[in-house]
Protein backbone atom coordinates (compact mmCIF):
# COMPACT_ATOMS: atom_id res chain seq x y z
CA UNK A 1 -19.85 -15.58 10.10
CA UNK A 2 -22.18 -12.37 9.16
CA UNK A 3 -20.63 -10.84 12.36
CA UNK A 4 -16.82 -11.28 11.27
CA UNK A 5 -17.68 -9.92 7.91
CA UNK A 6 -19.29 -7.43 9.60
CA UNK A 7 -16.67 -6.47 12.22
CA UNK A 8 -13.84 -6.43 9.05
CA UNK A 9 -16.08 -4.33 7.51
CA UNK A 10 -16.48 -1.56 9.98
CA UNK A 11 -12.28 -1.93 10.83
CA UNK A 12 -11.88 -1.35 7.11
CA UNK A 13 -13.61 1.41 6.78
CA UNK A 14 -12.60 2.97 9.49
CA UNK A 15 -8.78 2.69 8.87
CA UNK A 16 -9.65 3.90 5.41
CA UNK A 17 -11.05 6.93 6.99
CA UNK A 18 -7.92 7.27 9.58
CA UNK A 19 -5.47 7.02 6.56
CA UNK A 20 -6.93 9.25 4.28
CA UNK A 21 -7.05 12.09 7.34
CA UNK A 22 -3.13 11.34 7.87
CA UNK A 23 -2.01 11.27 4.40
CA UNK A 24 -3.76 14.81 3.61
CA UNK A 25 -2.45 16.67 7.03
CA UNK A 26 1.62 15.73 5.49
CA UNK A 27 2.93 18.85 4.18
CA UNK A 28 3.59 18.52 0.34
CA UNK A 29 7.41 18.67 0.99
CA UNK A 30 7.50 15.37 3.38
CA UNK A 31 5.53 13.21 1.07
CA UNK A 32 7.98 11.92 -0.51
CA UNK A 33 10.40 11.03 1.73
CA UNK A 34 7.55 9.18 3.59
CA UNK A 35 6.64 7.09 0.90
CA UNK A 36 9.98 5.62 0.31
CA UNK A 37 9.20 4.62 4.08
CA UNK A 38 5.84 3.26 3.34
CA UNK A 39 7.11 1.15 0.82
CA UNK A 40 8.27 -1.47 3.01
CA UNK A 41 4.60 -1.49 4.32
CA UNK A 42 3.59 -2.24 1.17
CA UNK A 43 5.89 -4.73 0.74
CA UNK A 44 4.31 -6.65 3.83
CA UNK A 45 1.34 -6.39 2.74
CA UNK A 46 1.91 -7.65 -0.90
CA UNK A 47 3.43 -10.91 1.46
CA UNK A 48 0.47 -10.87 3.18
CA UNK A 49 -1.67 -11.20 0.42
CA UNK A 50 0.42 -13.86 -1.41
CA UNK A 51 -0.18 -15.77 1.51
CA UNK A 52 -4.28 -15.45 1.85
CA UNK A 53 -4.27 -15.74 -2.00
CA UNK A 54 -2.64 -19.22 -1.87
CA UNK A 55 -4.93 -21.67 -2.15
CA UNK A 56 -5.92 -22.91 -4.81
CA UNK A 57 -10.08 -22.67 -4.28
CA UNK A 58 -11.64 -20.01 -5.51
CA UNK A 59 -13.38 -18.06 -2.73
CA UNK A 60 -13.91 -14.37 -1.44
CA UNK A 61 -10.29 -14.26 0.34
CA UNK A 62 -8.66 -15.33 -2.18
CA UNK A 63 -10.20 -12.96 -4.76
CA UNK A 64 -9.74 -10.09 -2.18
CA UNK A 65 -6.11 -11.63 -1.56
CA UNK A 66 -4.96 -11.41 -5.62
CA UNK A 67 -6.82 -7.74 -5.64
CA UNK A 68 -4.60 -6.62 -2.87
CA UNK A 69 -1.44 -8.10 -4.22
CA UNK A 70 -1.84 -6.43 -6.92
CA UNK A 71 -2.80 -3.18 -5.69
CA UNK A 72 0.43 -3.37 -3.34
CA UNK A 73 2.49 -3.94 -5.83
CA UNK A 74 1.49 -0.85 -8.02
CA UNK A 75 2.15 1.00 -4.98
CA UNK A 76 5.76 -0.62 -3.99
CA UNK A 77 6.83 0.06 -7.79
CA UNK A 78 5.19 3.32 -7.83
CA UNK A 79 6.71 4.40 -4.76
CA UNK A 80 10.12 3.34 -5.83
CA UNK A 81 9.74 5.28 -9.46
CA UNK A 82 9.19 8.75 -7.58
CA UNK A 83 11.59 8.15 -4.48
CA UNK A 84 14.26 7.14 -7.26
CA UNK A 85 12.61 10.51 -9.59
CA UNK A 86 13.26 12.36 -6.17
CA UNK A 87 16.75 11.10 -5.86
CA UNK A 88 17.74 12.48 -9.46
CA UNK A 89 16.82 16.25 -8.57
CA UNK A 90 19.78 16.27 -6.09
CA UNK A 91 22.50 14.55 -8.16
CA UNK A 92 24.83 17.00 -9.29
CA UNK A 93 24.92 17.73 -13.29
CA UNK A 94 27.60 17.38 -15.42
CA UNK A 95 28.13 20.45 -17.79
């Protein structure tokens, strides 16, 4: 069992490592476009999560589960409040 935490472990931390490289090489002006993509990536996750937070013991996954529904859904409505912000800046207004 030490050796699957383990193994998780070093994959988290590596993709951690890979993301934040990604995210900062995007030029300021494609960031938001992307995110209304990555939204939907979020949104599988926050399923994800539902489903490893399911049972009803209390244990490690589960705790990890809720923490990452929640954190997936800040960044779904998030996403959606500055995509929608973005929108707005190219509506045409009225005099």
């Amino acid at each position: 069992m030490a050796a699957g935490l383990l193994t998780g472990l070093v994959v988290f931390v590596l993709a951690s490592f890979v993301g934040f490289e990604v995210i900062n090489k995007v030029p300021p002006t494609l960031h938001t476009p992307l995110m209304s993509g990555a939204n939907a990536i979020s949104g599988i996750a926050v399923v994800g999560a539902l489903l490893i937070a399911g049972p009803k013991d209390w244990s490690v996954t589960v705790i990890l589960g809720l923490v990452a529904v929640i954190l997936a859904t800040v960044n779904v409505v998030g996403g959606f409040m500055v995509t929608d912000r973005m929108l707005e800046m190219f509506k045409k207004k009225e005099a």
